[in-house]
C-alpha atoms as a PDB file:
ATOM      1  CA  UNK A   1     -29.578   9.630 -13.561  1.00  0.00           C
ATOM      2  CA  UNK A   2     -26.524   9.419 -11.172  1.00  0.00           C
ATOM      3  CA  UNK A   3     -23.441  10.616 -12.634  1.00  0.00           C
ATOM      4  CA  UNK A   4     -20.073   8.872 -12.315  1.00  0.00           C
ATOM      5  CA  UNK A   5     -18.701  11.696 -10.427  1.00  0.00           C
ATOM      6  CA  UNK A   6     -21.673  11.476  -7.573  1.00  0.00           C
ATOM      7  CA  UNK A   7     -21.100   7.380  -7.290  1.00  0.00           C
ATOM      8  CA  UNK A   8     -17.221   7.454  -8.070  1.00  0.00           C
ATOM      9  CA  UNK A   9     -16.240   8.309  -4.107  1.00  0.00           C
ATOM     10  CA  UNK A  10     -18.420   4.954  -3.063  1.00  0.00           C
ATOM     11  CA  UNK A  11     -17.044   2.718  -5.551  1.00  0.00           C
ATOM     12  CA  UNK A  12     -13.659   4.220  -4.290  1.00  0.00           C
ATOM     13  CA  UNK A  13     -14.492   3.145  -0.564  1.00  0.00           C
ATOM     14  CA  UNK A  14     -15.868  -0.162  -1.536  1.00  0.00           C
ATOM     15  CA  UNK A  15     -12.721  -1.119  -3.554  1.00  0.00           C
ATOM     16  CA  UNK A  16     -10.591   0.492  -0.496  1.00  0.00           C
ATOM     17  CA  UNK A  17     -12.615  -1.721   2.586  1.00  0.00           C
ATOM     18  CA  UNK A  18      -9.843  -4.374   1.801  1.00  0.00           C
ATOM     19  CA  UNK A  19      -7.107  -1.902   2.785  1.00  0.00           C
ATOM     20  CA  UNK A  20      -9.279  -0.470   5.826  1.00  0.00           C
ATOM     21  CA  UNK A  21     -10.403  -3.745   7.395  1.00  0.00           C
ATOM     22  CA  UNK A  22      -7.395  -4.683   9.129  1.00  0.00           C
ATOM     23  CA  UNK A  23      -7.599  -1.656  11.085  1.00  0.00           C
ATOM     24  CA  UNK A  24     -11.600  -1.644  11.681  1.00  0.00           C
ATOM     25  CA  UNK A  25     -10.450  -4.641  13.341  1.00  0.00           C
ATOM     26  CA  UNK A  26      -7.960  -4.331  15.631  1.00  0.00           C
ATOM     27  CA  UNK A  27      -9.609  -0.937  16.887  1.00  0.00           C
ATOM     28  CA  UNK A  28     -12.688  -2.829  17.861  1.00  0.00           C
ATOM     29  CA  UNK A  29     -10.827  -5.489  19.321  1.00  0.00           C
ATOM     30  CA  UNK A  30      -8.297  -3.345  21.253  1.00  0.00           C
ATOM     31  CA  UNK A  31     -11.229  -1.267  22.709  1.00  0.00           C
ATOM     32  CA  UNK A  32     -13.117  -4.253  23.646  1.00  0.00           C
ATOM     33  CA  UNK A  33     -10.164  -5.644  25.305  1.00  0.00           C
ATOM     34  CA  UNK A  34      -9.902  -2.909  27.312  1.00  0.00           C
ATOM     35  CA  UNK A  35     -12.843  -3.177  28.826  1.00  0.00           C
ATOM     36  CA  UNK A  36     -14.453  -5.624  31.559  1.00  0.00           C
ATOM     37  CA  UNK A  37     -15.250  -7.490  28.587  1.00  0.00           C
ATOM     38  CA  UNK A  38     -13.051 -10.687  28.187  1.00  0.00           C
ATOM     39  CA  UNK A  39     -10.466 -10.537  24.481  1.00  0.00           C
ATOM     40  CA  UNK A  40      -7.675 -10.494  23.919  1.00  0.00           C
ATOM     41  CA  UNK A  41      -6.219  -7.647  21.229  1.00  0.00           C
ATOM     42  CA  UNK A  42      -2.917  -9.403  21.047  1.00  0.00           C
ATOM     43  CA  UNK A  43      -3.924 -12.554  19.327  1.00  0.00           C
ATOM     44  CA  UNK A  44      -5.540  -9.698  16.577  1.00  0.00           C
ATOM     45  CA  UNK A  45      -2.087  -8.035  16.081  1.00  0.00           C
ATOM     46  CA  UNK A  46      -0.288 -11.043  16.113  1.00  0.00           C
ATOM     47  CA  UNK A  47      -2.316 -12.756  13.443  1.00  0.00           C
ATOM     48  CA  UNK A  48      -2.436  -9.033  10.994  1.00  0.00           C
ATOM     49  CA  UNK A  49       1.369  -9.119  11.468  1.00  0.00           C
ATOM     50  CA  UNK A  50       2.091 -12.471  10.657  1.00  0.00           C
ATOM     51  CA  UNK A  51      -0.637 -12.008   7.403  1.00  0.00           C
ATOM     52  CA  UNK A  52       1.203  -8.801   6.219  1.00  0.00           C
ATOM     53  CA  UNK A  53      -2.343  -6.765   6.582  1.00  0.00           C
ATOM     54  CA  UNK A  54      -1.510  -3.591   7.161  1.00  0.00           C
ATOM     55  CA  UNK A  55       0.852  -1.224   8.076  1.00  0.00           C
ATOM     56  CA  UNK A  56       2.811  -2.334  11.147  1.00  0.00           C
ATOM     57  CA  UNK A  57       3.089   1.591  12.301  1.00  0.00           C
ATOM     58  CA  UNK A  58      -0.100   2.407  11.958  1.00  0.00           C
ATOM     59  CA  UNK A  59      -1.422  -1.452  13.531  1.00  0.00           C
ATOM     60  CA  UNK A  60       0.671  -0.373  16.594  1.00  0.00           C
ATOM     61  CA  UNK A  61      -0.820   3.084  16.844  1.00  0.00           C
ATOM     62  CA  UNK A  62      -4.881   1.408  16.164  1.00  0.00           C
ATOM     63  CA  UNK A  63      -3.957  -0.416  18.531  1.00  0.00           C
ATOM     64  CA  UNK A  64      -2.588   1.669  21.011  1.00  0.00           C
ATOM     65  CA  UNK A  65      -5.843   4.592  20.425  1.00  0.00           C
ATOM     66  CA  UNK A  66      -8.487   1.524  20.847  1.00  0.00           C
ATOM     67  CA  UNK A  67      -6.769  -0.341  23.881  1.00  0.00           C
ATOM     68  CA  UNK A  68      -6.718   3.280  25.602  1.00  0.00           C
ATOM     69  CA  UNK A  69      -9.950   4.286  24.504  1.00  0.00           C
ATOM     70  CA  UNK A  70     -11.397   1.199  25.857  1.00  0.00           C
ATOM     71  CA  UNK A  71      -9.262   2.118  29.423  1.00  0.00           C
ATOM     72  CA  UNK A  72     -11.459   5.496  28.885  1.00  0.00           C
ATOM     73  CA  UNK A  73     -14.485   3.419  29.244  1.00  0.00           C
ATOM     74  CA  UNK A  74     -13.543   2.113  32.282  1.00  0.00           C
ATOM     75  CA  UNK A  75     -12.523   4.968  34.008  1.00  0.00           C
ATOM     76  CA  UNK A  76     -16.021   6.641  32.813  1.00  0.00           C
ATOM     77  CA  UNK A  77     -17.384   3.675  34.802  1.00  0.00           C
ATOM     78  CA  UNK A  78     -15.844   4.065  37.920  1.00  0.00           C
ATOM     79  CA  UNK A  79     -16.537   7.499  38.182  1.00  0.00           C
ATOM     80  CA  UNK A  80     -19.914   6.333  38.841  1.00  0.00           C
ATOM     81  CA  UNK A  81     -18.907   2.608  40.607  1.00  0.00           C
ATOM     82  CA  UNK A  82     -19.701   3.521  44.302  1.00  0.00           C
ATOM     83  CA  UNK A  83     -23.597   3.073  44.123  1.00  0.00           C
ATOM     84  CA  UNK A  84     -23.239  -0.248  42.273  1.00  0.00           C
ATOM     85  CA  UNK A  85     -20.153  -1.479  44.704  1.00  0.00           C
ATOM     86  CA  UNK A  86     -22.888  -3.845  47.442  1.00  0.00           C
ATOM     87  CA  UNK A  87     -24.849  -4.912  44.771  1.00  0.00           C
ATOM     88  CA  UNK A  88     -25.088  -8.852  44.097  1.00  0.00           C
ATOM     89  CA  UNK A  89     -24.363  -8.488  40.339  1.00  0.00           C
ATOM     90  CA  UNK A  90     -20.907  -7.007  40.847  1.00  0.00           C
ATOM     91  CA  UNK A  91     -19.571  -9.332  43.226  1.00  0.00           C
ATOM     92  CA  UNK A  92     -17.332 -11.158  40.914  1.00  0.00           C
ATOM     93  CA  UNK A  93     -16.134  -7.379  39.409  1.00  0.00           C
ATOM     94  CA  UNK A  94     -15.918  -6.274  42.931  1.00  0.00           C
ATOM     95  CA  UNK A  95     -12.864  -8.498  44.131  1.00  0.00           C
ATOM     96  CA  UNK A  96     -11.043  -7.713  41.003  1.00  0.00           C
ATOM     97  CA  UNK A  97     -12.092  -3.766  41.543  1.00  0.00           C
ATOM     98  CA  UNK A  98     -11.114  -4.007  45.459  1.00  0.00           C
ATOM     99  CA  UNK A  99      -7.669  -4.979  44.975  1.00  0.00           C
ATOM    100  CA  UNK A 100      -7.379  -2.691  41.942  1.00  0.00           C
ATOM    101  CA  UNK A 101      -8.471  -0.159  44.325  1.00  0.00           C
ATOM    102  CA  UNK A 102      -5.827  -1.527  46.913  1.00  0.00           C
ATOM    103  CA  UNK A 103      -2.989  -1.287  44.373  1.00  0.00           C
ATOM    104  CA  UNK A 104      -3.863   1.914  43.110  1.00  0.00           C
ATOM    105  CA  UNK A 105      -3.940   3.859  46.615  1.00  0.00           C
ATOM    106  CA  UNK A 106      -0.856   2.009  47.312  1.00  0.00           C
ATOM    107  CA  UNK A 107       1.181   3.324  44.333  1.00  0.00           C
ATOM    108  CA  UNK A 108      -1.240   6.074  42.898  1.00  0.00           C
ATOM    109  CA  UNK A 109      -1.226   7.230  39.325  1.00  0.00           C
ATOM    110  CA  UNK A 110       1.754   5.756  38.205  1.00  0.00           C
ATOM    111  CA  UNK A 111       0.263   2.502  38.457  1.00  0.00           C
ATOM    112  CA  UNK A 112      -2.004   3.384  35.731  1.00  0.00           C
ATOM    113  CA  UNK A 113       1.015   2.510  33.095  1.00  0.00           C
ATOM    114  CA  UNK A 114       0.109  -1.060  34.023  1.00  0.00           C
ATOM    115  CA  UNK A 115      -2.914  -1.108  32.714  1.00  0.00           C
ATOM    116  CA  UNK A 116      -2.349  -3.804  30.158  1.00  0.00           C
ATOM    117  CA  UNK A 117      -1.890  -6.077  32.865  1.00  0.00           C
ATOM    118  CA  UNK A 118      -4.616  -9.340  32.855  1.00  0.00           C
ATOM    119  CA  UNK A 119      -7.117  -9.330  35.628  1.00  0.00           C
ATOM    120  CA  UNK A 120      -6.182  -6.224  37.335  1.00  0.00           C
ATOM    121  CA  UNK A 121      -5.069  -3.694  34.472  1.00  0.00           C
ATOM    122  CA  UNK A 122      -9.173  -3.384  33.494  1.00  0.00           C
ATOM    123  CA  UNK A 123     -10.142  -3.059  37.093  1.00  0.00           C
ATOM    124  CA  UNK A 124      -7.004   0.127  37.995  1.00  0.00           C
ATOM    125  CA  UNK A 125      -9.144   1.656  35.621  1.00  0.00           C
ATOM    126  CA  UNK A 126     -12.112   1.885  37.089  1.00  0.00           C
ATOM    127  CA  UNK A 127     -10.606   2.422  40.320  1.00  0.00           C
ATOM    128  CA  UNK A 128      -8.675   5.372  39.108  1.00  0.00           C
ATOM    129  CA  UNK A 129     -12.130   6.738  37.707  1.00  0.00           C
ATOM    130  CA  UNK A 130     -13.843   6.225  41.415  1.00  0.00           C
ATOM    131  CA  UNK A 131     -10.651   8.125  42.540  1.00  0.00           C
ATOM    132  CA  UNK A 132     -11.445  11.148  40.412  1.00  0.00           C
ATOM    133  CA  UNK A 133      -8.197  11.313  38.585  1.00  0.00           C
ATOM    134  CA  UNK A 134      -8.196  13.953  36.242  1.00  0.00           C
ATOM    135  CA  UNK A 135      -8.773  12.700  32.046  1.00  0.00           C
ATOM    136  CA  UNK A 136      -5.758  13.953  30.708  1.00  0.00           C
ATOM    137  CA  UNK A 137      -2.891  12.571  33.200  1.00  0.00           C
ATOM    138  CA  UNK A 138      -5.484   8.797  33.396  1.00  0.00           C
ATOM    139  CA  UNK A 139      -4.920   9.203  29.376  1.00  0.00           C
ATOM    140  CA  UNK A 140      -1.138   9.871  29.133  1.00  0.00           C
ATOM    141  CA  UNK A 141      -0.312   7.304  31.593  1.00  0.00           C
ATOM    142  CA  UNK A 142      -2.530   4.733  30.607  1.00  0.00           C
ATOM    143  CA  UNK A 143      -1.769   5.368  26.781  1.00  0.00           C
ATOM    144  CA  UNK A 144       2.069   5.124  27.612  1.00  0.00           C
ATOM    145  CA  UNK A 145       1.782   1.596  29.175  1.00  0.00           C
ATOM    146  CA  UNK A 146      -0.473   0.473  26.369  1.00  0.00           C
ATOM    147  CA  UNK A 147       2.053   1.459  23.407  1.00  0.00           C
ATOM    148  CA  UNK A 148       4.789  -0.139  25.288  1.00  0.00           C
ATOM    149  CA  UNK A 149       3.172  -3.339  25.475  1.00  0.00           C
ATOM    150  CA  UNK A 150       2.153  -3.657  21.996  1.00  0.00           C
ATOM    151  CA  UNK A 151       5.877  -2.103  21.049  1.00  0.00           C
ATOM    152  CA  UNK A 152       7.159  -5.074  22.859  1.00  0.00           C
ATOM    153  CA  UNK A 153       4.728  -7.244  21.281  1.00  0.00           C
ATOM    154  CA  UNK A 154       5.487  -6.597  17.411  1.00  0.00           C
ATOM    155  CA  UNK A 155       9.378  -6.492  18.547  1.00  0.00           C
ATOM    156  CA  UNK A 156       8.858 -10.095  19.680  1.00  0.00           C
ATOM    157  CA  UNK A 157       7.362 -11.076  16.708  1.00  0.00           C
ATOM    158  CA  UNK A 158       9.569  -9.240  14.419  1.00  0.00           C
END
């Protein structure tokens, strides 16, 4: 026989997925916005804000960790982009890459706090990763321009 002790921590996280969902959320849909993947994280934190679910500190950090994350992604990719650069698959990715590529040699790692940016921001990811720039400095730059979007964001819509 299960005693209440054993099944007490589930019923605990099933009464709690209420309070955790908002988050679950917006991570997902920051990291997938991040990616080459089309969405749009924004619309997510807009709509949790205006509902009241959740935290607005800890929604802007989510947020923040899952957009960057998803920028992590894309830098993994482009570490490994060259091979798959003349193929016929990538052609519409490859005009968005090549003049991420342009930018980025152009203004070099600082450019990475742009990131957010439509169309482009995604593909300065990659690019950085096909330029070999080092995890840590791709992170802190990338991460920076991230929280200061969605900082701007929730101060609009405050």
């Amino acid at each position: 026989m299960l005693s209440l002790v054993a099944v007490s921590p589930v019923l605990v996280a099933a009464t709690n997925v209420e309070l955790f969902a908002p988050y679950g959320v917006l991570l997902v849909s920051a990291f997938v916005a991040a990616t080459l993947l089309p969405a749009q994280s924004e619309l997510v934190l807009a709509g949790l804000l205006a509902a009241g679910s959740g935290d607005p500190g800890m929604l802007f950090v989510v947020a923040t960790i899952g957009n960057t994350a998803g920028s992590v992604v894309n830098w993994a990719v482009g570490r490994g982009v060259e091979p798959v650069l003349g193929k016929r698959w990538f052609l519409g990715v490859r005009e968005r890459y090549e003049r991420a590529a342009c930018i980025f040699r152009r203004y070099g790692r600082l450019s990475l706090v742009f990131a957010w940016l439509p169309i482009v921001g995604d593909a300065l990811t990659v690019a950085a990763g096909a330029a070999r720039v080092p995890i840590m400095p791709f992170v802190a730059l990338v991460a920076a321009g991230k929280a200061a979007r969605y900082a701007f964001i929730m101060i609009a819509l405050s």
